[in-house]
Protein backbone atom coordinates (compact mmCIF):
# COMPACT_ATOMS: atom_id res chain seq x y z
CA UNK A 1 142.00 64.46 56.36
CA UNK A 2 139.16 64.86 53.58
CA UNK A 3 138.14 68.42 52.28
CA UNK A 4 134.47 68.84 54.34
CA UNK A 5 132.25 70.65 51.99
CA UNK A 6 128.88 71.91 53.76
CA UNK A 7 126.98 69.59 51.18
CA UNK A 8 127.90 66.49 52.14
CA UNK A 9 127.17 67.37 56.00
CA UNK A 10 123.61 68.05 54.50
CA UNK A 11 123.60 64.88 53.36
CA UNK A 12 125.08 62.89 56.15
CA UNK A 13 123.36 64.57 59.14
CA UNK A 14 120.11 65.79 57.02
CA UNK A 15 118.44 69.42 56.68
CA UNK A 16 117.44 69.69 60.24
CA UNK A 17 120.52 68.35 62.12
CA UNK A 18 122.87 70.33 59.58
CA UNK A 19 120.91 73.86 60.77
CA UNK A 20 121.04 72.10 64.52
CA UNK A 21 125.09 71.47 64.35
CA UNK A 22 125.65 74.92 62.44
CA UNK A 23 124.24 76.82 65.39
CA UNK A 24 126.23 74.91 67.93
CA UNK A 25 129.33 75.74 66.12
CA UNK A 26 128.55 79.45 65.85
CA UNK A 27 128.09 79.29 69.73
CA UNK A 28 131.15 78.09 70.47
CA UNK A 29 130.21 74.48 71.93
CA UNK A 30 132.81 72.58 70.04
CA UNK A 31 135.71 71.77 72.45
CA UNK A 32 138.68 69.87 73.53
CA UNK A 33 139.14 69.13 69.97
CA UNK A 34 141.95 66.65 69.47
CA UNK A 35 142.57 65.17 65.79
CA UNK A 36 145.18 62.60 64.60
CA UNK A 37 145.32 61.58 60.50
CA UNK A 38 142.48 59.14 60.65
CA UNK A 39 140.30 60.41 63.24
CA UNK A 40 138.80 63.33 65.59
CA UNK A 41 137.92 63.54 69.07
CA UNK A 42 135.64 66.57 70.81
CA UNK A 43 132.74 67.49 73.46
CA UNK A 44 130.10 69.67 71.92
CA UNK A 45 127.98 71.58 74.79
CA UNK A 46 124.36 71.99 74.05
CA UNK A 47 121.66 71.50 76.49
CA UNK A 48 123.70 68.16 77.96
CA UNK A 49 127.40 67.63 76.88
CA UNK A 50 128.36 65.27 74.31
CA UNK A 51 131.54 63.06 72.74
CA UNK A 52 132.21 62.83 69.66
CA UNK A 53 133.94 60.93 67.48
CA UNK A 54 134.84 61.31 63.80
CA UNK A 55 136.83 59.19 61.26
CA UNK A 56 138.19 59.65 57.45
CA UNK A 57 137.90 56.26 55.93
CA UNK A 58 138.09 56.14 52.00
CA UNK A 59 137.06 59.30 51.53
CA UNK A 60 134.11 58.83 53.62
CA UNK A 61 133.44 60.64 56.63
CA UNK A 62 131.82 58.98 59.40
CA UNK A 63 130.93 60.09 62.53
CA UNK A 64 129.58 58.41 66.04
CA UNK A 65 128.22 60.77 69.49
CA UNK A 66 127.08 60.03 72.75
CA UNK A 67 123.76 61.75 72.29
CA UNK A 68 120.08 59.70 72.07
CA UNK A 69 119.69 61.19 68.42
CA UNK A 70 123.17 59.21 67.26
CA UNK A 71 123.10 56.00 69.58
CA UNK A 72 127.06 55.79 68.87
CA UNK A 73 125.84 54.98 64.89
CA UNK A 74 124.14 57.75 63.45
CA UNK A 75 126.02 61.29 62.27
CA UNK A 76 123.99 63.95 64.11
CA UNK A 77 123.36 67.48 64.92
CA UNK A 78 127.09 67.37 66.92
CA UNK A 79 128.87 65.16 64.25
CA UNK A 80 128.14 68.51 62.03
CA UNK A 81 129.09 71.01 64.78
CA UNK A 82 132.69 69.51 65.05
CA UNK A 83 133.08 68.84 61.23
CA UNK A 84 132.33 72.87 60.82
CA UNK A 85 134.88 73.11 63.51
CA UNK A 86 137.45 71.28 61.41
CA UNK A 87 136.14 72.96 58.26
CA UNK A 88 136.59 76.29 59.62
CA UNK A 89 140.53 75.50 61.21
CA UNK A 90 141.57 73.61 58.20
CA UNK A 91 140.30 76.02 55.13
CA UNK A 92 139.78 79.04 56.95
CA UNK A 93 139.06 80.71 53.33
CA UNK A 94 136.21 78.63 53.21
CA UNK A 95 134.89 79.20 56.18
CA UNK A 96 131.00 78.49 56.70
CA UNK A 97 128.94 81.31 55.37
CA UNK A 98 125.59 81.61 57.13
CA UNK A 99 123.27 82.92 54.40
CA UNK A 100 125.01 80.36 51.85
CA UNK A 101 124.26 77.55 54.15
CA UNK A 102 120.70 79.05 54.73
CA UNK A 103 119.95 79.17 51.37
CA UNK A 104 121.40 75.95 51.01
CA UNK A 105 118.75 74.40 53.65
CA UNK A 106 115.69 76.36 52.38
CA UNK A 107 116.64 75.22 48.05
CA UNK A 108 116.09 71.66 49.95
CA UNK A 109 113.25 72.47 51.71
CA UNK A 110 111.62 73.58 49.11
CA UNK A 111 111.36 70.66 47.08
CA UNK A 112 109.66 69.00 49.78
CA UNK A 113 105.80 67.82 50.14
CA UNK A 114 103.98 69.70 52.68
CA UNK A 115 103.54 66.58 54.99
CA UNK A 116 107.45 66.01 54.86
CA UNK A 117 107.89 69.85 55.80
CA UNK A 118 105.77 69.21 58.86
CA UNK A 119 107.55 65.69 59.89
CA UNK A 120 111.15 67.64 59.57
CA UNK A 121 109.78 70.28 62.13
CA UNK A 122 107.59 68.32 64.55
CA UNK A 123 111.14 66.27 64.59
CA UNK A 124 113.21 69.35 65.27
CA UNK A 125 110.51 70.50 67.95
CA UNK A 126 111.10 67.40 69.67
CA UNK A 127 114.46 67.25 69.82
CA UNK A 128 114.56 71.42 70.75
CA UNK A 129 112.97 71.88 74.18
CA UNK A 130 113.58 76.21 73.86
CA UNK A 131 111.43 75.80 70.56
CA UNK A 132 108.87 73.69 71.92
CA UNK A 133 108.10 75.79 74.94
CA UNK A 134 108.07 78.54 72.87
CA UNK A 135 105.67 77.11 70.39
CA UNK A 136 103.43 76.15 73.08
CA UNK A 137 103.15 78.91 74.82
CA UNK A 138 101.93 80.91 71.51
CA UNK A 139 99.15 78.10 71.05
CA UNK A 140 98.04 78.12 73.90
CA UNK A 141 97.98 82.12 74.44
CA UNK A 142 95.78 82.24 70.69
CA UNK A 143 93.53 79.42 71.33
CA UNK A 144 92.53 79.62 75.03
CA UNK A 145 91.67 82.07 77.82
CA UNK A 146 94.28 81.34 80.04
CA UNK A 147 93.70 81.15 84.10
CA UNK A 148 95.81 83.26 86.46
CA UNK A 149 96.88 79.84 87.72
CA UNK A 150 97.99 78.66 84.10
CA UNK A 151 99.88 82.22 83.32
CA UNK A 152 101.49 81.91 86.65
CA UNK A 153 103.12 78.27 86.08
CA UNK A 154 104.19 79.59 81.98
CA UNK A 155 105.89 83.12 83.99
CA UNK A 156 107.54 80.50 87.10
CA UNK A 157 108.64 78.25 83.85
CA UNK A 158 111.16 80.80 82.86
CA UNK A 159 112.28 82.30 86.42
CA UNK A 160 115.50 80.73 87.95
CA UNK A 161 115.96 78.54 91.24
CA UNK A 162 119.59 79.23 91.97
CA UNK A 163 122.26 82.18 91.78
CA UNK A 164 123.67 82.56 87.89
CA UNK A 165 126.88 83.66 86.93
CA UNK A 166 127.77 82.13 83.46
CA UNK A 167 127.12 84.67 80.72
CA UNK A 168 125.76 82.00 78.66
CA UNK A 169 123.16 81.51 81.36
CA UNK A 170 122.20 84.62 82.08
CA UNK A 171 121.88 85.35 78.05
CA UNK A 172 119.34 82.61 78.25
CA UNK A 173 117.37 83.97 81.58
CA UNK A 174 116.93 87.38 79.97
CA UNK A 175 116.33 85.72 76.25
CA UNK A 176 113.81 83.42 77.71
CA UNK A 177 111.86 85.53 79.69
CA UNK A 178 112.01 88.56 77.13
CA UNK A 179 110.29 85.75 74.74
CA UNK A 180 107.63 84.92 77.34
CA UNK A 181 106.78 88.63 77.45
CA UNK A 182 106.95 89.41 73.84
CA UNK A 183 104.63 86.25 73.55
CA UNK A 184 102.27 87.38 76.56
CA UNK A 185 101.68 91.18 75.12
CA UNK A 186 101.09 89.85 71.64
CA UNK A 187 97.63 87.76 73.02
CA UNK A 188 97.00 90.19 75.70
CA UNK A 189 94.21 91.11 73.95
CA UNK A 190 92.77 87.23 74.53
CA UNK A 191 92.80 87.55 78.03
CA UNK A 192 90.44 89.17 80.81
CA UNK A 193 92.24 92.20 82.26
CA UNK A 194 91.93 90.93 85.55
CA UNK A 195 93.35 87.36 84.67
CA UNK A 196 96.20 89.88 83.10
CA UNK A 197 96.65 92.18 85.78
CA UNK A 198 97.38 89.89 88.75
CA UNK A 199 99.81 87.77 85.85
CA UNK A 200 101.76 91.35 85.46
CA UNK A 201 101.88 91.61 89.07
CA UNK A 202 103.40 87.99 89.80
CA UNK A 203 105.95 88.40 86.61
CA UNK A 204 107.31 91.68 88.67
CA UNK A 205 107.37 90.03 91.73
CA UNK A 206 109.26 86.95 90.41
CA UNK A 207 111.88 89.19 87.93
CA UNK A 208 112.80 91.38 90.71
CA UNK A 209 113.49 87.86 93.19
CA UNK A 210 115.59 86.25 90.58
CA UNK A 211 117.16 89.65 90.00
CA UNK A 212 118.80 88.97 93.33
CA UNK A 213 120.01 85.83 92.43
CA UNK A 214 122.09 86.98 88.61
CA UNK A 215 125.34 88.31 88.52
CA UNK A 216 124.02 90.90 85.63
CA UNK A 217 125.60 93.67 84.19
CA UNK A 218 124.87 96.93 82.01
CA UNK A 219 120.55 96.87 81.00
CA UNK A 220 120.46 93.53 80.46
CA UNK A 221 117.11 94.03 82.87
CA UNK A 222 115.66 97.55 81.60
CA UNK A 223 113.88 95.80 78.43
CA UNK A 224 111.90 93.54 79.95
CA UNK A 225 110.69 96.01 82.47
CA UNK A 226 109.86 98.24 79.93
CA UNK A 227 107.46 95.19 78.90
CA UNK A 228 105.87 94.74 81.87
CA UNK A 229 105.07 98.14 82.33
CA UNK A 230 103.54 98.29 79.25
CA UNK A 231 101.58 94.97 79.97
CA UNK A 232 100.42 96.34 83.22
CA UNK A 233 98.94 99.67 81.58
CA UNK A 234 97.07 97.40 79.19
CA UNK A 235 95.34 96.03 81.60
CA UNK A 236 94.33 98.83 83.75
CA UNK A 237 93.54 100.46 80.10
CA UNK A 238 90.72 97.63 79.90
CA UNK A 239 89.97 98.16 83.12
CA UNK A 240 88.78 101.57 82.89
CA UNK A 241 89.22 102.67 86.51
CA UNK A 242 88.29 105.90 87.30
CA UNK A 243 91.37 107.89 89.03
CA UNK A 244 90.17 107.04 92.44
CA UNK A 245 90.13 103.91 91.96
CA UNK A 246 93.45 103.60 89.77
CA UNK A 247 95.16 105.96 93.17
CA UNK A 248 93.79 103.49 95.40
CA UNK A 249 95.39 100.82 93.92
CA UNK A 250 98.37 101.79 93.55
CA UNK A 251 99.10 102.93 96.60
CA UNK A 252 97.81 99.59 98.44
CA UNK A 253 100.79 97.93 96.30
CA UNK A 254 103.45 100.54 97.01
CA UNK A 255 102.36 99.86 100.58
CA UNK A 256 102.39 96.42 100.52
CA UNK A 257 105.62 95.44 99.13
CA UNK A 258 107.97 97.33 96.30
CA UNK A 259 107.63 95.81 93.65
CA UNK A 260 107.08 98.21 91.02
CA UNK A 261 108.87 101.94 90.30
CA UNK A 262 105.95 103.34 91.87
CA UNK A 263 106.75 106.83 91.16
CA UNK A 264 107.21 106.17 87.46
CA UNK A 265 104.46 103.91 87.06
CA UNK A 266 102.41 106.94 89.07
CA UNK A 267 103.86 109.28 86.33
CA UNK A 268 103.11 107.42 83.42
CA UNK A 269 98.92 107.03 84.29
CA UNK A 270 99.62 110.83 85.38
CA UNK A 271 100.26 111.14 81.58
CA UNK A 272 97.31 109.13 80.95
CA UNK A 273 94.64 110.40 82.81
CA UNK A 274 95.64 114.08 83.31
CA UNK A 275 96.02 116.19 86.88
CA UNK A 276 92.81 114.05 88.19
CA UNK A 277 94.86 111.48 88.76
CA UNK A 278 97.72 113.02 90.34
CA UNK A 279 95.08 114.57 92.60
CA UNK A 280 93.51 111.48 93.30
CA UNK A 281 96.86 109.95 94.45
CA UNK A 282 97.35 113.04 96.88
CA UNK A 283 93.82 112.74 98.43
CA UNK A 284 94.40 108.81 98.80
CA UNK A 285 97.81 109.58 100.51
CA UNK A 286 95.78 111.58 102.87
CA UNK A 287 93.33 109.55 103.70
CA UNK A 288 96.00 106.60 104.33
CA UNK A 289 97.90 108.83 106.50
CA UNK A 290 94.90 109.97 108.40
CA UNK A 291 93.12 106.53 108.64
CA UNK A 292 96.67 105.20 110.58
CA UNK A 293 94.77 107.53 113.62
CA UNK A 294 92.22 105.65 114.01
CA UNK A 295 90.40 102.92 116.51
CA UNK A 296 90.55 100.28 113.15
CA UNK A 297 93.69 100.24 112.12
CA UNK A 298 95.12 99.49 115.65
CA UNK A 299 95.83 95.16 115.54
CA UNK A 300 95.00 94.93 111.92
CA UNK A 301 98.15 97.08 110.43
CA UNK A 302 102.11 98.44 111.77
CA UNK A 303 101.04 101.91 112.07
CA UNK A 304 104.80 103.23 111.87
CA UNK A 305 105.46 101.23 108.86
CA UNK A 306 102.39 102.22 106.73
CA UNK A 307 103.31 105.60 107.56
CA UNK A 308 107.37 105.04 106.66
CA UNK A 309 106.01 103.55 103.09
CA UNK A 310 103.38 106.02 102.28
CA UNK A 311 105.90 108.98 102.90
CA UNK A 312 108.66 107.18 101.11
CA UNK A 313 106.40 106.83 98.25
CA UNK A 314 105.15 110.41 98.33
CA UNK A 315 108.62 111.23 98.28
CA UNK A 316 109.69 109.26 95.14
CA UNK A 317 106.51 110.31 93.45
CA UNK A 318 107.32 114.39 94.05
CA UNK A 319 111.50 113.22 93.02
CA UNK A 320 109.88 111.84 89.66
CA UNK A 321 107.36 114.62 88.93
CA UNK A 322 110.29 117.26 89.64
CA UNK A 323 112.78 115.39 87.12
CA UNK A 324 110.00 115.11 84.52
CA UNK A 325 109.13 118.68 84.62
């Protein structure tokens, strides 16, 4: 077998697959590795899984992979990922190091034009769906004021259709939809509040559904709550309810279906807007309570349930002042 030095992958695969096959070696999707003196078999796991296929021929290494990018000919982003894999088992003293080979990529980068910068990374973009999204969703969130309807299909984008148990997958859930968030609270300034408001809403309805369907563990979740919280106060910040109004609110969504920590969420605009507002939730509470009495309400809602709901929420909202305090 030849000595694989990290500069002739460069050169083989090129700047952008040599970054490309680096990270899928440092993620562990170089497998079933099988070698023999002239040649070396593997799958590499990305987004699809891939065979590939190298050979030591006069010094030369040469490479061939199932993947569109390689067409069986061409050494590619995988080629790389299994040649670091060989690297790293055969001169384990040599073993890749990350800000070498970074430094590596950007010395090369630098010496090209600007228009053969952008070619390298509309390539990459193309060939990186994650990135692309991503990408997208910034220049859209900067450039235009979104719909609900638009914001709704980027949140749905990133939510998940059936039960996950994989770490690797549930890495990715909680990755992708804490970049989605990050992304929507940086241009939440570009939206209307309203537009924002009813987005929030649908991203906690849809996190807490596919909540039920990952096999999580520790506060993987607790982060991007945290963000939606925040998100949702923006809004009603821009807003500028007064208290009533805020109270009112609230409780219609605490009634309606769970899907916020309505005592907390009470607590925090508590903080905000001082004892009005904890007096405005009381007096709403009331009224609710006392409304469920009367000739309107009979046909239109389940009397026993509103009343189950607003006591359960008066309940967590006293629990959460009393631990505050």
């Amino acid at each position: 077998m030849i000595e694989i030095e990290e500069s002739m992958l460069v050169r083989l695969a090129g700047v952008r697959a040599f970054g490309q096959g680096l990270h899928c070696f440092e993620e562990g999707g170089v497998r079933d590795v099988a070698t023999t003196k002239t040649a070396t078999n593997a799958l590499v796991q990305d987004a699809c899984q891939h065979t590939v296929r190298l050979r030591y021929t006069h010094r030369m290494l040469e490479g061939e992979c199932t993947c569109d990018v390689s067409d069986g000919i061409e050494f590619c982003q995988h080629c790389v990922a299994v040649a670091l894999h060989l690297q790293a088992q055969h001169a384990p003293t040599k073993r890749i190091d990350t800000r070498l080979a970074l430094r590596q990529i950007r010395r090369n980068l630098s010496t090209l034009s600007h228009e053969e910068l952008l070619d390298e990374f509309i390539e990459t973009i193309r060939q990186d769906q994650s990135l692309r999204d991503d990408l997208l969703q910034k220049a859209r969130l900067s450039s235009e004021a979104l719909s609900y309807s638009e914001l709704k299909k980027m949140i749905d984008a990133v939510g998940v259709d059936d039960y996950l148990y994989e770490p690797r997958e549930i890495r990715g859930y909680f990755q992708g939809l804490e970049s989605m968030l990050v992304r929507l609270r940086e241009f939440a300034d570009n939206l209307d509040p309203l537009v924002l408001l009813r987005s929030v809403e649908h991203a906690i309805r849809r996190f807490n559904a596919d909540l039920e369907l990952i096999d999580y563990a520790e506060d993987s979740p607790e982060l991007n709550m945290d963000i939606l919280i925040d998100l949702h106060r923006a809004a009603i910040g821009r807003l500028n309810w007064p208290p009533s109004e805020l109270a009112s609110y609230l409780v219609d969504r605490g009634i309606a279906e769970n899907w916020h920590p309505f005592g907390s969420m009470a607590l925090l605009y508590r903080e905000d807007l001082g004892g009005a507002f904890h007096e405005a939730v009381d007096a709403e509470m009331q009224a609710r309570l006392a409304g469920l009495t009367e000739p309107s309400a009979v046909g239109i809602i389940d009397p026993k349930r509103t009343r189950r709901r607003l006591s359960d929420l008066q309940t967590h909202l006293d629990q959460t002042i009393v631990s505050d305090d």
